[in-house]
N, C-alpha and C. Protein backbone atom coordinates (compact mmCIF):
# COMPACT_ATOMS: atom_id res chain seq x y z
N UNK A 1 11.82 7.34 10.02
CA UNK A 1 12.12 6.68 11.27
C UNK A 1 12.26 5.19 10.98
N UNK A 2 13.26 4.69 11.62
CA UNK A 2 13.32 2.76 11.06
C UNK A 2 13.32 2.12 12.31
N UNK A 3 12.61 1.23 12.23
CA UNK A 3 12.96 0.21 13.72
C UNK A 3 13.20 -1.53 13.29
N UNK A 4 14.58 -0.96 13.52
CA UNK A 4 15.56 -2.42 12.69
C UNK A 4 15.13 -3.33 13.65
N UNK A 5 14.80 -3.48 14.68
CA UNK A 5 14.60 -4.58 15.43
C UNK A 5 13.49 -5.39 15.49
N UNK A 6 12.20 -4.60 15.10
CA UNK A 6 10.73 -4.75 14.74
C UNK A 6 10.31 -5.36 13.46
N UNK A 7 9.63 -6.27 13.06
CA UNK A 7 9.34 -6.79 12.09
C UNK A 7 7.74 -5.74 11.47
N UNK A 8 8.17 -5.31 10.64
CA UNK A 8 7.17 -4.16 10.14
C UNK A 8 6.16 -5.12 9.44
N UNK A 9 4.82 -4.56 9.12
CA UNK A 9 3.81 -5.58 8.18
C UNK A 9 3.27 -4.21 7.33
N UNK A 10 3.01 -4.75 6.47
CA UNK A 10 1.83 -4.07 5.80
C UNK A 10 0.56 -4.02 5.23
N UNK A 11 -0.72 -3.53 6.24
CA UNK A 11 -1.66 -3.85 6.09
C UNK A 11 -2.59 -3.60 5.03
N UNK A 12 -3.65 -4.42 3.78
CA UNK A 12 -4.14 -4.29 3.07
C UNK A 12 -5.33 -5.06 2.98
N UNK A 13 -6.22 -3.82 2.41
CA UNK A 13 -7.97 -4.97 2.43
C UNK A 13 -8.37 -4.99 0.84
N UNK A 14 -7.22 -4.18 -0.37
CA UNK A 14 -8.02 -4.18 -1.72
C UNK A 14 -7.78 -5.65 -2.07
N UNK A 15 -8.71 -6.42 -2.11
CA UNK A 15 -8.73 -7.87 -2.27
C UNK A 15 -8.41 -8.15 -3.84
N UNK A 16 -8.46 -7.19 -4.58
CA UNK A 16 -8.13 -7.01 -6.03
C UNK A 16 -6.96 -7.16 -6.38
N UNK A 17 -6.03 -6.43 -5.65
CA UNK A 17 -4.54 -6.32 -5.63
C UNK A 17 -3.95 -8.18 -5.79
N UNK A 18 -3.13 -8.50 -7.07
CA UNK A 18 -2.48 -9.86 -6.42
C UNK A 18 -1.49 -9.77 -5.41
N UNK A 19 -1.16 -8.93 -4.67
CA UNK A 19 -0.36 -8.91 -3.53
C UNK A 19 -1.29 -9.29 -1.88
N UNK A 20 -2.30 -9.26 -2.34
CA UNK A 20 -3.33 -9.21 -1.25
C UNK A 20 -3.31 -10.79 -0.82
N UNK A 21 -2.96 -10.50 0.30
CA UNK A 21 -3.02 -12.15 1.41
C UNK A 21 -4.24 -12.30 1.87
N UNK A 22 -4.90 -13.39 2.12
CA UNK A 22 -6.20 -13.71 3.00
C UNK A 22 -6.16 -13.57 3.70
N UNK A 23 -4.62 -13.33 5.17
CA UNK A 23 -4.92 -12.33 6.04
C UNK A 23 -5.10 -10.69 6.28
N UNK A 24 -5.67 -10.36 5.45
CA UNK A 24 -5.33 -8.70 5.20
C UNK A 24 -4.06 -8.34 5.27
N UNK A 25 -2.97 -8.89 4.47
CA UNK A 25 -1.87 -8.36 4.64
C UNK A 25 -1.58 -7.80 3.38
N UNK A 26 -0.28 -7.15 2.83
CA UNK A 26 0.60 -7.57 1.61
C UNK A 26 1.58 -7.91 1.40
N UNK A 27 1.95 -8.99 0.94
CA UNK A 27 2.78 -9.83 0.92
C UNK A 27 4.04 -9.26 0.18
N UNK A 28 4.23 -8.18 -0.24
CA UNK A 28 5.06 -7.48 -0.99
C UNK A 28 6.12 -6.98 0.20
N UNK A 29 7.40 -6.98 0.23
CA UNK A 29 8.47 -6.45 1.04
C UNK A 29 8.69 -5.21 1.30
N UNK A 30 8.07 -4.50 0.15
CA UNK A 30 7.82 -2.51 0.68
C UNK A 30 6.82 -2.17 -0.62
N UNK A 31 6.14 -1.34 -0.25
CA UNK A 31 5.17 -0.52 -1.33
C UNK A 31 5.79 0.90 -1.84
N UNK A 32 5.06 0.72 -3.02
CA UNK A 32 5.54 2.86 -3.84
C UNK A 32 3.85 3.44 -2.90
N UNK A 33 3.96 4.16 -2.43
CA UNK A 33 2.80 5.50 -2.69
C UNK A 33 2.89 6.44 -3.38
N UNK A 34 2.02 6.64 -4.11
CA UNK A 34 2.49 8.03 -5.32
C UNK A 34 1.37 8.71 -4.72
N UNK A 35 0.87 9.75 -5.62
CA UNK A 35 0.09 10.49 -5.53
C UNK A 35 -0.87 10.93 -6.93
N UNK A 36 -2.31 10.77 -6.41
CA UNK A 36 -3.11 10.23 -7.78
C UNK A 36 -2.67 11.56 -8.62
N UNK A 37 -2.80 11.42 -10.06
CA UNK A 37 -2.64 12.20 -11.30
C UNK A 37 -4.17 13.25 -10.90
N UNK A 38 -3.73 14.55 -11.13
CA UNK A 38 -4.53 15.63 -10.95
C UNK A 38 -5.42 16.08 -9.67
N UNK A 39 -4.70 15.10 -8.70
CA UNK A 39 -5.21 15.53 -7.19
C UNK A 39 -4.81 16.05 -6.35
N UNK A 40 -5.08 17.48 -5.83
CA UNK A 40 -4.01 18.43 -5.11
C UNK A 40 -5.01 18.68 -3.74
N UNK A 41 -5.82 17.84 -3.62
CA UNK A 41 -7.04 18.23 -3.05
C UNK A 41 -6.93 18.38 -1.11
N UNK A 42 -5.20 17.90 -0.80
CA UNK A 42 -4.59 17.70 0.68
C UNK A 42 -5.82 16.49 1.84
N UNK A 43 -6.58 15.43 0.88
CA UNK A 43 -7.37 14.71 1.79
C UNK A 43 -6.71 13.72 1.13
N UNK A 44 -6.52 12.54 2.36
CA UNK A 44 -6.29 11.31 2.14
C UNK A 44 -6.77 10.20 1.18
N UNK A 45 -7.32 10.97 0.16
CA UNK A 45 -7.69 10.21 -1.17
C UNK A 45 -7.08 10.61 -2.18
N UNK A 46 -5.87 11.58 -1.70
CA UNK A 46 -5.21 12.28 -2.40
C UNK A 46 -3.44 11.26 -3.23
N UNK A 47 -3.74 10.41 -2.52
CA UNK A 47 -2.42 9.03 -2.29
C UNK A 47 -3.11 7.91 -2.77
N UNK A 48 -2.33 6.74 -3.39
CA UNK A 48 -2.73 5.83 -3.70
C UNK A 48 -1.12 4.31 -3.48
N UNK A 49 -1.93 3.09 -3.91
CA UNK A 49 -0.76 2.62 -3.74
C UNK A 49 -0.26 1.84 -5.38
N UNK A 50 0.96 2.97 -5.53
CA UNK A 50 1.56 2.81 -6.85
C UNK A 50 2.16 1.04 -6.75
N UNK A 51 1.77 0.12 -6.38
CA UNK A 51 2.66 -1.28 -6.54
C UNK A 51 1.48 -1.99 -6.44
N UNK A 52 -0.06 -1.68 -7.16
CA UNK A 52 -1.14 -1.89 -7.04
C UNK A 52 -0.74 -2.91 -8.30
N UNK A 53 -1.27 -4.68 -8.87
CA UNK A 53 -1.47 -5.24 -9.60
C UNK A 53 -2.91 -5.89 -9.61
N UNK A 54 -3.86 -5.96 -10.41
CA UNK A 54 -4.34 -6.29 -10.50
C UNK A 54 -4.49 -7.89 -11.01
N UNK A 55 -5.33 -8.94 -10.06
CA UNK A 55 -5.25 -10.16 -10.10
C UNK A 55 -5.56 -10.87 -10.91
């Protein structure tokens, strides 16, 4: 679904990440989500965010 008219954000609290803003944001223009290596487990720890850098 896209909403071209809406300015989308994306919210983030891993303060680790160098994409991580001091307003809980990420400053990055779109993120990867992958899905962690050997987790089939269908709970939301099951995803991660693949455009993760460490600071």
């Amino acid at each position: 679904m896209s909403f071209p008219e809406q300015n989308q954000t994306i919210k983030c609290d891993v303060h680790t990440c160098q994409h991580h803003t001091g307003e809980g944001k990420c400053n990055l223009g779109s993120i990867k989500v992958a899905p962690r290596q050997g987790c089939n487990s269908g709970k939301c720890d099951e995803s991660e965010c693949a455009s993760y850098h460490n600071k």
